[in-house]
PDB file of N, CA and C in Angstrom:
ATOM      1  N   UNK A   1      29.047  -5.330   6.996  1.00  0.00           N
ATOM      2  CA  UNK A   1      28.411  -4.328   7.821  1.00  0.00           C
ATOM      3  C   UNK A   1      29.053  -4.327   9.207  1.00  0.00           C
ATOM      4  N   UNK A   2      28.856  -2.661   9.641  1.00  0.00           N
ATOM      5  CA  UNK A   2      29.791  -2.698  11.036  1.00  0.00           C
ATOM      6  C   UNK A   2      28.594  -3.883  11.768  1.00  0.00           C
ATOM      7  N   UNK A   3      28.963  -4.325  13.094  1.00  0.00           N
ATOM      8  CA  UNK A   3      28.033  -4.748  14.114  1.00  0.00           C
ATOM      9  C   UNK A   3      26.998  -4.246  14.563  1.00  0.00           C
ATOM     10  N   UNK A   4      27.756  -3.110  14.561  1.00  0.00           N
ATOM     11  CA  UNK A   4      26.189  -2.134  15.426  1.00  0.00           C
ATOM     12  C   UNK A   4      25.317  -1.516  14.090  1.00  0.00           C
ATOM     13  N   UNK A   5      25.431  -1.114  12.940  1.00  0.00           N
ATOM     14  CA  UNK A   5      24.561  -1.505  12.118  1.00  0.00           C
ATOM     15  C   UNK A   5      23.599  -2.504  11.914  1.00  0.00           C
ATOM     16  N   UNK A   6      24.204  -3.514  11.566  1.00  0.00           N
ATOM     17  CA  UNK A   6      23.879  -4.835  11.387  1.00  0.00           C
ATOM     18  C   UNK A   6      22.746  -5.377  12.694  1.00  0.00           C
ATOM     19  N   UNK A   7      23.209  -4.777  14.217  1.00  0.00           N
ATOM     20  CA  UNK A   7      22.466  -4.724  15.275  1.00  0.00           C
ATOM     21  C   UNK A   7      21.329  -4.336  14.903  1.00  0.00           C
ATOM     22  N   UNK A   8      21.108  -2.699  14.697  1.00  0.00           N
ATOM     23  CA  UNK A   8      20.113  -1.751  14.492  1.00  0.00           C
ATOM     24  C   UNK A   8      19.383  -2.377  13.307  1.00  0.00           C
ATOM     25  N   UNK A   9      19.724  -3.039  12.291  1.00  0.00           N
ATOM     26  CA  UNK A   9      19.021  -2.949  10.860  1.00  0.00           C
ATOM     27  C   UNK A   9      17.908  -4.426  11.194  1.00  0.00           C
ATOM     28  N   UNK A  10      18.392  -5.111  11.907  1.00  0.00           N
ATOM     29  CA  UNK A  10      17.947  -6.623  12.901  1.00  0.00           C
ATOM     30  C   UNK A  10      16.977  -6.274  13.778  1.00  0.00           C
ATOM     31  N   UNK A  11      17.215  -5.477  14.676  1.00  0.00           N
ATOM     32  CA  UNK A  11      16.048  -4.638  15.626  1.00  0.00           C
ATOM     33  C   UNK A  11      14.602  -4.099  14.709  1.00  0.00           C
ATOM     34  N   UNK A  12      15.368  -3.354  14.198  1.00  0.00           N
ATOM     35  CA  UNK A  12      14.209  -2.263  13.021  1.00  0.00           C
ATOM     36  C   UNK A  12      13.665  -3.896  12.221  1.00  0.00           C
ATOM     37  N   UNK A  13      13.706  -4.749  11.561  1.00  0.00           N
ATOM     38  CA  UNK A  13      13.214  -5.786  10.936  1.00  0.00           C
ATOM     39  C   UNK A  13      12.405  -6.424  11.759  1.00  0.00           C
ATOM     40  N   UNK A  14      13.044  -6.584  13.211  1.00  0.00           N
ATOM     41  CA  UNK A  14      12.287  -7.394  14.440  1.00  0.00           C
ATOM     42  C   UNK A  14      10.993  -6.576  14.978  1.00  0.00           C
ATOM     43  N   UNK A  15      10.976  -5.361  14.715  1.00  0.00           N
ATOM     44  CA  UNK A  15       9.816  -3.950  14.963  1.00  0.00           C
ATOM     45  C   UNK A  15       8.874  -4.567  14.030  1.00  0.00           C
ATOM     46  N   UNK A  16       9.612  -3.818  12.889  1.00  0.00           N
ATOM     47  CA  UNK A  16       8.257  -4.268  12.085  1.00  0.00           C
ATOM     48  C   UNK A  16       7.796  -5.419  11.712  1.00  0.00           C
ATOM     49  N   UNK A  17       8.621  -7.051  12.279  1.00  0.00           N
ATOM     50  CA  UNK A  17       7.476  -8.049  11.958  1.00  0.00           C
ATOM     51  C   UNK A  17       6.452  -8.131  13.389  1.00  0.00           C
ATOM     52  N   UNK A  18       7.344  -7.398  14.298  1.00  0.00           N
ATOM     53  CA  UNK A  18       6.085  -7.492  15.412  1.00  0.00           C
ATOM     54  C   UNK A  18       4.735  -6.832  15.273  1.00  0.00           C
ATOM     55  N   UNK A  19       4.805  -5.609  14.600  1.00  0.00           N
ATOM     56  CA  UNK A  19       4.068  -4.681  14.258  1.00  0.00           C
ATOM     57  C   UNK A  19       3.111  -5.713  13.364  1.00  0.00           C
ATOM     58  N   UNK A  20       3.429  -5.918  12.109  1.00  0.00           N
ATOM     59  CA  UNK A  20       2.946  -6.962  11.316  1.00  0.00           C
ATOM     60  C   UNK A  20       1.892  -7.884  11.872  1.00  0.00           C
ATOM     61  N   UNK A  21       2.649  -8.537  12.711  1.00  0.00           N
ATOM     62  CA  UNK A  21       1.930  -9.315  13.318  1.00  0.00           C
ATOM     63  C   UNK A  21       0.546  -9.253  14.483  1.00  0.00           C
ATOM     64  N   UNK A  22       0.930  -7.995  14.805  1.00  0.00           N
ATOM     65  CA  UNK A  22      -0.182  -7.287  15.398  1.00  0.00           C
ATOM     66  C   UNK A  22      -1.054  -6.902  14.976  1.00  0.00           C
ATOM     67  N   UNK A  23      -1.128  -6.387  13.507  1.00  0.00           N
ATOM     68  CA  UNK A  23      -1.761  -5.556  12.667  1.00  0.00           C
ATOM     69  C   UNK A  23      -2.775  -7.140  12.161  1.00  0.00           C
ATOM     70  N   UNK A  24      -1.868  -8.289  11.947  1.00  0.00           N
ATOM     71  CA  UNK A  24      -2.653  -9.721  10.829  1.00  0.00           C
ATOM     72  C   UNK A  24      -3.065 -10.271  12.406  1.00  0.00           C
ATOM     73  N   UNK A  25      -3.096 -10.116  13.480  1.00  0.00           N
ATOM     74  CA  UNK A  25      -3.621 -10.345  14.547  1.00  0.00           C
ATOM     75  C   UNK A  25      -5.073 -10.185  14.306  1.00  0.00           C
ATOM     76  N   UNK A  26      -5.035  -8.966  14.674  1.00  0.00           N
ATOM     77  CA  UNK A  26      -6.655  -7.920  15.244  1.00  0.00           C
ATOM     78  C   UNK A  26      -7.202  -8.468  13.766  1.00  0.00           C
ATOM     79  N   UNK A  27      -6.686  -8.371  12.605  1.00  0.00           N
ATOM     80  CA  UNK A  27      -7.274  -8.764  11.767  1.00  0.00           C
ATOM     81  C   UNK A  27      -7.976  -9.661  11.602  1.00  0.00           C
ATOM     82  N   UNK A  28      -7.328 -10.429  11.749  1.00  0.00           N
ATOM     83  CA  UNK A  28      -8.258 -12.196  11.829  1.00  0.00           C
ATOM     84  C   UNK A  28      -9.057 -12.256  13.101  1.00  0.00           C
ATOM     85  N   UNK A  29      -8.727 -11.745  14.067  1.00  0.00           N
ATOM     86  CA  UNK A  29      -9.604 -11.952  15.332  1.00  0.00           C
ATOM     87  C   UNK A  29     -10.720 -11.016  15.583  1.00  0.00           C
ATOM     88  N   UNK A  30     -11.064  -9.781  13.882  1.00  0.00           N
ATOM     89  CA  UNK A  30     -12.036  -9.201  13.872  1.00  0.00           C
ATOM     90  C   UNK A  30     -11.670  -7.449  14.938  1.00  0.00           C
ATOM     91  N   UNK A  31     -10.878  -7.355  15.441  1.00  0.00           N
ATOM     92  CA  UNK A  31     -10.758  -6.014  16.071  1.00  0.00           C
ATOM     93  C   UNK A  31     -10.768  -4.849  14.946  1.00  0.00           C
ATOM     94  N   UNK A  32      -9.923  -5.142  14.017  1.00  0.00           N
ATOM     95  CA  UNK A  32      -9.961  -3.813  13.453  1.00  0.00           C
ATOM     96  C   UNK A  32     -11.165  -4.197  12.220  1.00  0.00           C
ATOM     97  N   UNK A  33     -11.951  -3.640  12.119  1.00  0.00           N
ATOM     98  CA  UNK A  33     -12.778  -3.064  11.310  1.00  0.00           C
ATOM     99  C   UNK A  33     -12.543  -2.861   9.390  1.00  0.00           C
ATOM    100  N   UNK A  34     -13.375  -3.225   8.217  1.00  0.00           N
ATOM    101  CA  UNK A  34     -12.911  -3.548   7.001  1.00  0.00           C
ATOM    102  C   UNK A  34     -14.279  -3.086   6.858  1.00  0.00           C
ATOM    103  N   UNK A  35     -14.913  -3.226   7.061  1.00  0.00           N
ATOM    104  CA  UNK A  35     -16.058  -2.509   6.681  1.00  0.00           C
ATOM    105  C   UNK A  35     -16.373  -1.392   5.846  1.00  0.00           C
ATOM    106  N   UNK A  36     -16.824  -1.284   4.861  1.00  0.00           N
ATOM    107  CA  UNK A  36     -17.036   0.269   4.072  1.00  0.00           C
ATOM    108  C   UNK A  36     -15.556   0.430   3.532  1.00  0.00           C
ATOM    109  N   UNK A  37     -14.188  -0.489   3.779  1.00  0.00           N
ATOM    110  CA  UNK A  37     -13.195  -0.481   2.615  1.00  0.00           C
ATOM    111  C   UNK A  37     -13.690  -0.541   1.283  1.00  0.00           C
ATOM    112  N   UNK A  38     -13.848  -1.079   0.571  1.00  0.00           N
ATOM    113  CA  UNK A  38     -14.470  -1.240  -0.689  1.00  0.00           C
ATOM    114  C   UNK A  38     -16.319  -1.178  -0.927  1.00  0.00           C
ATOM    115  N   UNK A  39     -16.609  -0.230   0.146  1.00  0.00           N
ATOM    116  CA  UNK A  39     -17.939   0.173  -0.801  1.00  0.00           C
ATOM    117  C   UNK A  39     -18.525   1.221   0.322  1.00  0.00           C
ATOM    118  N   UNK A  40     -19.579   1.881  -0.153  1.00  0.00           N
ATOM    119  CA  UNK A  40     -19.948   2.607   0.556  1.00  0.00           C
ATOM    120  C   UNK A  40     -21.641   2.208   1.016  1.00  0.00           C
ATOM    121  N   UNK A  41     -22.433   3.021   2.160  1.00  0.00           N
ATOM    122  CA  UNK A  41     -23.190   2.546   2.411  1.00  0.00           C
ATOM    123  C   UNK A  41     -24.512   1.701   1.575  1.00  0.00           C
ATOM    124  N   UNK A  42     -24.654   2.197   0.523  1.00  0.00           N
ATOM    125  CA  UNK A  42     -25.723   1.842  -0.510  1.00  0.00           C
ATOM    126  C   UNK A  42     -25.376   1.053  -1.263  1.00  0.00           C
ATOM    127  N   UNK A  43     -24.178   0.444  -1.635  1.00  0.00           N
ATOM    128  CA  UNK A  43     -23.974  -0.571  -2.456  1.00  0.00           C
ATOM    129  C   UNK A  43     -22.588  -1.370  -1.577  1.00  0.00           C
ATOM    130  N   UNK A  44     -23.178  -2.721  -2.431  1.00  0.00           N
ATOM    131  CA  UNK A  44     -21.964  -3.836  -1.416  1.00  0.00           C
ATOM    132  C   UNK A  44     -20.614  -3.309  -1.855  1.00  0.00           C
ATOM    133  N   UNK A  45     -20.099  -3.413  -3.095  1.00  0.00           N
ATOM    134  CA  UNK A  45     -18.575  -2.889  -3.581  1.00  0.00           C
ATOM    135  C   UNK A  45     -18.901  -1.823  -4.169  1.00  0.00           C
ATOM    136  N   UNK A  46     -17.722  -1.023  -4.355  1.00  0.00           N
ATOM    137  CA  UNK A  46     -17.782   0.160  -5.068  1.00  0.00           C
ATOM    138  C   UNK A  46     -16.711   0.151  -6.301  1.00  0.00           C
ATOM    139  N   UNK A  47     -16.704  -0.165  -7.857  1.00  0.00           N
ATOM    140  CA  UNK A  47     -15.948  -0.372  -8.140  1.00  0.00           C
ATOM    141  C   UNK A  47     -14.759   0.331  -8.705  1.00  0.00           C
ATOM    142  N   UNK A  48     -14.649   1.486  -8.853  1.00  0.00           N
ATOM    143  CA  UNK A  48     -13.939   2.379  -8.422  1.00  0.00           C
ATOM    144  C   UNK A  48     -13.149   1.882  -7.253  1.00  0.00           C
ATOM    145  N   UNK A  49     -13.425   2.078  -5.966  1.00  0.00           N
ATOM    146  CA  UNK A  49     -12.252   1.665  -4.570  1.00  0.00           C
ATOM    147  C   UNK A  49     -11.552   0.317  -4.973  1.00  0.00           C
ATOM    148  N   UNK A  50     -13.014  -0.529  -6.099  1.00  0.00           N
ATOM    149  CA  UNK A  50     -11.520  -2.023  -6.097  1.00  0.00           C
ATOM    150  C   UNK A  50     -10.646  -1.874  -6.869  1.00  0.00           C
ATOM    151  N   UNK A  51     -10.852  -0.958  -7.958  1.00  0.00           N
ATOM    152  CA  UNK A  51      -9.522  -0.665  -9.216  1.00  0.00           C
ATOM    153  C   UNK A  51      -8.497   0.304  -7.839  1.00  0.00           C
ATOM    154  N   UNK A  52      -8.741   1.127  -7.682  1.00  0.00           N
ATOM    155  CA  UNK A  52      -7.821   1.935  -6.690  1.00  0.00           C
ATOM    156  C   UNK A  52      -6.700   1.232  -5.592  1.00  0.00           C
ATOM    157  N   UNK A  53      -7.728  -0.068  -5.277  1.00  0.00           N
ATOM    158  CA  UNK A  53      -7.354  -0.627  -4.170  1.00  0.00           C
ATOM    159  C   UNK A  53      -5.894  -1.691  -5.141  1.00  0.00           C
ATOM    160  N   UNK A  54      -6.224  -2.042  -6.107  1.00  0.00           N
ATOM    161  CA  UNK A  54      -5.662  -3.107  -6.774  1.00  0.00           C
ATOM    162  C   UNK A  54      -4.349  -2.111  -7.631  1.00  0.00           C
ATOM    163  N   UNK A  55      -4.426  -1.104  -7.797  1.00  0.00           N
ATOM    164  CA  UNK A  55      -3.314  -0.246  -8.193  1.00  0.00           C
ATOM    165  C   UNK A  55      -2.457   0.296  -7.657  1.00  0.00           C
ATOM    166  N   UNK A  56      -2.738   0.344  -6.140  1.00  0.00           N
ATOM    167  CA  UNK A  56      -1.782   0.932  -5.052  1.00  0.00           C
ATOM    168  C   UNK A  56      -1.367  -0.562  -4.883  1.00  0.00           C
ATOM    169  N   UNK A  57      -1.758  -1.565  -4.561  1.00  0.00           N
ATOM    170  CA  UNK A  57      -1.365  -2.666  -4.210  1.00  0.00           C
ATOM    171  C   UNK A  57      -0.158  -3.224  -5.275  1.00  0.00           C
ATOM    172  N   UNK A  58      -0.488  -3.115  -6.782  1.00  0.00           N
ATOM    173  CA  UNK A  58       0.535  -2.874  -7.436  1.00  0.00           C
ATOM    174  C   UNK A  58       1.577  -1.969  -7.603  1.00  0.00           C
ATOM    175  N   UNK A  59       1.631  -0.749  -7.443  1.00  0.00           N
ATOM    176  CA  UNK A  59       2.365  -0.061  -7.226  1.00  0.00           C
ATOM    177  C   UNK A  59       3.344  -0.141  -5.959  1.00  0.00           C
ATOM    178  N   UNK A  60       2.856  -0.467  -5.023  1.00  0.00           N
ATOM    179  CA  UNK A  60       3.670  -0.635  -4.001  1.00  0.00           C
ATOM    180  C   UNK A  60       4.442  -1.695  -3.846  1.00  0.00           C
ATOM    181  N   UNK A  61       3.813  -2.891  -4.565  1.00  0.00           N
ATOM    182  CA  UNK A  61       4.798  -4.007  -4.723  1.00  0.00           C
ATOM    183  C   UNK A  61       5.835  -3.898  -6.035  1.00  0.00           C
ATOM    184  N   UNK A  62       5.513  -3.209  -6.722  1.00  0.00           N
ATOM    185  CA  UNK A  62       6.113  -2.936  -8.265  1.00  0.00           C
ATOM    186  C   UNK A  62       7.926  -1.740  -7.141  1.00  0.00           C
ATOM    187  N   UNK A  63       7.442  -0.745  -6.406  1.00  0.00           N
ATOM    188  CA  UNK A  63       8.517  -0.098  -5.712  1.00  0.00           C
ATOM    189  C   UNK A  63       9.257  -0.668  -4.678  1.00  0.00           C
ATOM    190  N   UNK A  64       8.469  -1.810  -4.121  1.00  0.00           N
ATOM    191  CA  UNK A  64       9.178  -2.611  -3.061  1.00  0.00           C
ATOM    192  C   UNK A  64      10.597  -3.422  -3.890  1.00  0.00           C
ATOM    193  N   UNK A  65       9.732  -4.293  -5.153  1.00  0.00           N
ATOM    194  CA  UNK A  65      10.927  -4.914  -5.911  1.00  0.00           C
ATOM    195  C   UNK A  65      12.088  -4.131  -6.034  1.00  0.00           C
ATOM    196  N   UNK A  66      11.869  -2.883  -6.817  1.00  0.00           N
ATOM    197  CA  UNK A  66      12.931  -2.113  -7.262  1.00  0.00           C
ATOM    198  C   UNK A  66      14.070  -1.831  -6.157  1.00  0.00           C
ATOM    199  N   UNK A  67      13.199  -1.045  -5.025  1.00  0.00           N
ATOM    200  CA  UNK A  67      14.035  -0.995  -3.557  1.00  0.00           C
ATOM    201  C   UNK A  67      14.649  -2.561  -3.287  1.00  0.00           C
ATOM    202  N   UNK A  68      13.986  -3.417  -3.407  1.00  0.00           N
ATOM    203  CA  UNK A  68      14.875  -4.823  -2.894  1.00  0.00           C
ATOM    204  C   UNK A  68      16.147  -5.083  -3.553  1.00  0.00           C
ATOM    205  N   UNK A  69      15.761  -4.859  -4.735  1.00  0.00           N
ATOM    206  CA  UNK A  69      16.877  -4.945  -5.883  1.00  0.00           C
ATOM    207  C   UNK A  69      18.136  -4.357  -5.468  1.00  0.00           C
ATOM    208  N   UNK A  70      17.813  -3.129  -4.893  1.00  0.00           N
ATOM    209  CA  UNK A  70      19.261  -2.170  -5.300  1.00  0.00           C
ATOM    210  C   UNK A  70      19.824  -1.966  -3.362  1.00  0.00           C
ATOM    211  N   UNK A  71      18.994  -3.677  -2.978  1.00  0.00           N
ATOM    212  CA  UNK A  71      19.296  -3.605  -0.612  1.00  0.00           C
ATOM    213  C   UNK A  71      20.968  -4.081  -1.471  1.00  0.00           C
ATOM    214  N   UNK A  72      21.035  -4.933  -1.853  1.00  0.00           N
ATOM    215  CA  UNK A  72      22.365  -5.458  -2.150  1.00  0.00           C
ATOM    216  C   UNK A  72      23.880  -4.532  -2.731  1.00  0.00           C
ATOM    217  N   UNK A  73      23.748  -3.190  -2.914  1.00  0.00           N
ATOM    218  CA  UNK A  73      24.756  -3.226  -4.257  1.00  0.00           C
ATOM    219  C   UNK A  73      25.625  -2.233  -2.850  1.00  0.00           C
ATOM    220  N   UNK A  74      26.390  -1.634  -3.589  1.00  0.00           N
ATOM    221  CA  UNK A  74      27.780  -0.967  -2.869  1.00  0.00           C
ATOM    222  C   UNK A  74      27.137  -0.089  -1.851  1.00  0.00           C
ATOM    223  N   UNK A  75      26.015   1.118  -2.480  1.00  0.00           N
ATOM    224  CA  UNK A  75      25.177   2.111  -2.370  1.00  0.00           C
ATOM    225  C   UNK A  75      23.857   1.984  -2.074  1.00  0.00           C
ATOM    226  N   UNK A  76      23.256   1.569  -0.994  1.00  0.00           N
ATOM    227  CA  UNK A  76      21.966   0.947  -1.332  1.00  0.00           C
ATOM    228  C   UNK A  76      21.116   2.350  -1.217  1.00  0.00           C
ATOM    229  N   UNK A  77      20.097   2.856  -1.529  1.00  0.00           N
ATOM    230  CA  UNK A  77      18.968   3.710  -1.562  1.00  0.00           C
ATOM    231  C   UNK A  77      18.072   3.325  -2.342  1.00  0.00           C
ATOM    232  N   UNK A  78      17.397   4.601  -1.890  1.00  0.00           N
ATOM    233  CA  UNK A  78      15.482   4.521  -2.724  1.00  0.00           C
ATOM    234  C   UNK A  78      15.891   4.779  -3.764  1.00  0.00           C
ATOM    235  N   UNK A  79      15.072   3.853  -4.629  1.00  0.00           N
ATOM    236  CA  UNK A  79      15.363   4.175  -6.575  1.00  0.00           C
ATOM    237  C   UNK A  79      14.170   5.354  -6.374  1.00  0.00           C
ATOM    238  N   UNK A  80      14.110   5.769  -7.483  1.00  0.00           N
ATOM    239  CA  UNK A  80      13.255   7.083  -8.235  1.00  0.00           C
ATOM    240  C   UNK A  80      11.701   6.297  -8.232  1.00  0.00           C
ATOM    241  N   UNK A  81      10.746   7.191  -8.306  1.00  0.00           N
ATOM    242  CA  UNK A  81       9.587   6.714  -8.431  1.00  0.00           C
ATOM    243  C   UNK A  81       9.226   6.955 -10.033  1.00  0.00           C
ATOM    244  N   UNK A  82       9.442   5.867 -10.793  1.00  0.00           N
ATOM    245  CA  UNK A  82       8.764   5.470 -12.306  1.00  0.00           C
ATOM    246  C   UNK A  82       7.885   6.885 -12.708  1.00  0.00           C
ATOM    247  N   UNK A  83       8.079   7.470 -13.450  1.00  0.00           N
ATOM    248  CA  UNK A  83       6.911   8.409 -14.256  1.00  0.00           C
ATOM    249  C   UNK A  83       5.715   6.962 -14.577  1.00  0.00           C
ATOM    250  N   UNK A  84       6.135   6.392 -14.941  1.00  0.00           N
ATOM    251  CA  UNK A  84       4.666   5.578 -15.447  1.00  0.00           C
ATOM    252  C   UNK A  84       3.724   5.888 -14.490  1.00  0.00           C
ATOM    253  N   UNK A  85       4.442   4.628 -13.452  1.00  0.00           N
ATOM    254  CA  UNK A  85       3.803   4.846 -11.698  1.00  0.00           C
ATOM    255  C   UNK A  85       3.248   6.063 -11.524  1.00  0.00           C
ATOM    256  N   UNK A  86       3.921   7.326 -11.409  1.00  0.00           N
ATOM    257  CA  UNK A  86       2.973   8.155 -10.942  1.00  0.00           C
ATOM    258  C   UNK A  86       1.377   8.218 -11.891  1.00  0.00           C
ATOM    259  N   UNK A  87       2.093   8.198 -13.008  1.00  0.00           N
ATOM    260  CA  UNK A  87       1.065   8.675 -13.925  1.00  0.00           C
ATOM    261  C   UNK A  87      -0.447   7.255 -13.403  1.00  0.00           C
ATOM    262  N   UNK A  88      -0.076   6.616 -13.800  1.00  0.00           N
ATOM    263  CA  UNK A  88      -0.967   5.290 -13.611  1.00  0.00           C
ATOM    264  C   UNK A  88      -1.692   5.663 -11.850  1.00  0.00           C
ATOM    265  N   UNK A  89      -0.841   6.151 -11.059  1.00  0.00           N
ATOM    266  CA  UNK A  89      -1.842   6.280  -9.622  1.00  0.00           C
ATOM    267  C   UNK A  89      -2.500   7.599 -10.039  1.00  0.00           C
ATOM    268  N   UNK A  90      -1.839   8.661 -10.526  1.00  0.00           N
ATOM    269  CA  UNK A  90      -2.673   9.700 -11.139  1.00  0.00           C
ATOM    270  C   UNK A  90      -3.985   9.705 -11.742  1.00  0.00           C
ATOM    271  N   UNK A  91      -4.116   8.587 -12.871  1.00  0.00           N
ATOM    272  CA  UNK A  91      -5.137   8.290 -13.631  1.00  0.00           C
ATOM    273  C   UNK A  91      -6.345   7.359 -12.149  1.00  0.00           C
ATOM    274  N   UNK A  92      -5.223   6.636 -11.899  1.00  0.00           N
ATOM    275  CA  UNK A  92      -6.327   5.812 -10.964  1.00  0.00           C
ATOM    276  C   UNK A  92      -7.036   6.428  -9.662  1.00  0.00           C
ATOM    277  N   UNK A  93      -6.110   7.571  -9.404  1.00  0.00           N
ATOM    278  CA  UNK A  93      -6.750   8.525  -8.167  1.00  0.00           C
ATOM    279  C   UNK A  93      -8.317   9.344  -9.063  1.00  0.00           C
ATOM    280  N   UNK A  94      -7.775   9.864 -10.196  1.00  0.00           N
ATOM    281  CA  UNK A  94      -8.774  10.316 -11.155  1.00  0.00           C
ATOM    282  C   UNK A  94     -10.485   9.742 -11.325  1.00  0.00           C
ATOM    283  N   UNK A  95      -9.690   8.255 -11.792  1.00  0.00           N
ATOM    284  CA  UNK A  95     -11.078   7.448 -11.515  1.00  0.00           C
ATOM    285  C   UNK A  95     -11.971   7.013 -10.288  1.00  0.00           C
ATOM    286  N   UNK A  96     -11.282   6.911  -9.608  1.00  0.00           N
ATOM    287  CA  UNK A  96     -12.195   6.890  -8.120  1.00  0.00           C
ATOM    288  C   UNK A  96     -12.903   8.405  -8.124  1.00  0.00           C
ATOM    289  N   UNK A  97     -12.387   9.448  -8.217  1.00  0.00           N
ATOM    290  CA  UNK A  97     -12.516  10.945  -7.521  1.00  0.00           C
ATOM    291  C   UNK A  97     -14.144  10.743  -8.722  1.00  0.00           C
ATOM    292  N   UNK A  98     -14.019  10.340  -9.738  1.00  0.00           N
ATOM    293  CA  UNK A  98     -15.256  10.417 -10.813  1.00  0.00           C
ATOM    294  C   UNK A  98     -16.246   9.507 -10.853  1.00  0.00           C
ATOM    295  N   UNK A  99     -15.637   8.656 -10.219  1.00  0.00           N
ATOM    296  CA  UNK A  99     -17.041   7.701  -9.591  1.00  0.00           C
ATOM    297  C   UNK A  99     -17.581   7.830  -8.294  1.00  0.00           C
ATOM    298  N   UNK A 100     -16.337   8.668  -7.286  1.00  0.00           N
ATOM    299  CA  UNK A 100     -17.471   9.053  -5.950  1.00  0.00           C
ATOM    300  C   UNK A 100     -18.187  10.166  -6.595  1.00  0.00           C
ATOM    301  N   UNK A 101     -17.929  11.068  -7.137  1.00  0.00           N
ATOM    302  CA  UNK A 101     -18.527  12.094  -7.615  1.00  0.00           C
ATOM    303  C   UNK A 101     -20.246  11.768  -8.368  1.00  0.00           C
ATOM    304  N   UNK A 102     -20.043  10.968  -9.417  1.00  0.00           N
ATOM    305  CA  UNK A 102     -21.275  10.554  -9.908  1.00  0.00           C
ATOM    306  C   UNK A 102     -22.136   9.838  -8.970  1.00  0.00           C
ATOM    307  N   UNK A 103     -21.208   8.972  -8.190  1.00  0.00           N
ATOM    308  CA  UNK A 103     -22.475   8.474  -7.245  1.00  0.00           C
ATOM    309  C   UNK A 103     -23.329   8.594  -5.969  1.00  0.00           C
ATOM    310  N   UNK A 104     -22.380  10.064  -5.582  1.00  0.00           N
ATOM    311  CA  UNK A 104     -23.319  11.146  -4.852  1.00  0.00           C
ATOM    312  C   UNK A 104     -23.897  12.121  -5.534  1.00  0.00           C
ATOM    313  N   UNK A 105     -23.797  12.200  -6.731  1.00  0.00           N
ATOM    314  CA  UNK A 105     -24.826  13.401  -7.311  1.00  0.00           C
ATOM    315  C   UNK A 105     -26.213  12.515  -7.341  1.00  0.00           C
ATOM    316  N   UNK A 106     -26.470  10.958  -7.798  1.00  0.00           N
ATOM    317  CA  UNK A 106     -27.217  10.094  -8.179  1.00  0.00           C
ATOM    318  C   UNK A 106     -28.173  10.235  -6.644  1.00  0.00           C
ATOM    319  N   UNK A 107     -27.786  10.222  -5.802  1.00  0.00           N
ATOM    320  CA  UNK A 107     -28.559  10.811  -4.531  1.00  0.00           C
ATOM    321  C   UNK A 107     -29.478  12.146  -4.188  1.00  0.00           C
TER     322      UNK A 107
END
């Protein structure tokens, strides 16, 4: 890599672990707010948001690998996003949208 690449790509890495670290900061020290992530006012979890929550979490680590994979080769870029993947956040966007649904009509 030229230098000044190699500069810039070092900077941009040094951003976002600062960022990172800001973000697992407030976290642990209670600033930012988690509350009503996984449930809504009337019930403690909602289980719907934890399948949702646990499928993006896979998915995003399932696209991170792939992208890591291909930081190394001649050409590096974004691989394609998996038909599975979509389909699977598709289905899983589905199921949340049908369990908030039922459990505000239940009101």
């Amino acid at each position: 890599m030229p230098p000044l690449h190699s500069l810039l790509l070092n900077s941009l890495l040094l951003i976002y672990a600062a960022m990172l670290g800001v973000v697992l900061f407030r976290l642990f020290n209670g600033r930012i707010n988690l509350r009503g992530m996984l449930g809504s006012g009337d019930t403690a979890i909602d289980p719907e948001r934890v399948q949702l929550l646990i499928v993006w979490l896979a998915g995003v680590a399932t696209y991170a690998a792939k992208a890591l994979a291909t930081l190394h080769s001649a050409q590096p870029q974004l691989p394609d996003v998996p038909q599975e993947l979509i389909a699977l956040t598709a289905a899983s966007q589905g199921i949340y949208l049908v369990g908030k649904y039922t459990r505000n009509r239940r009101k």
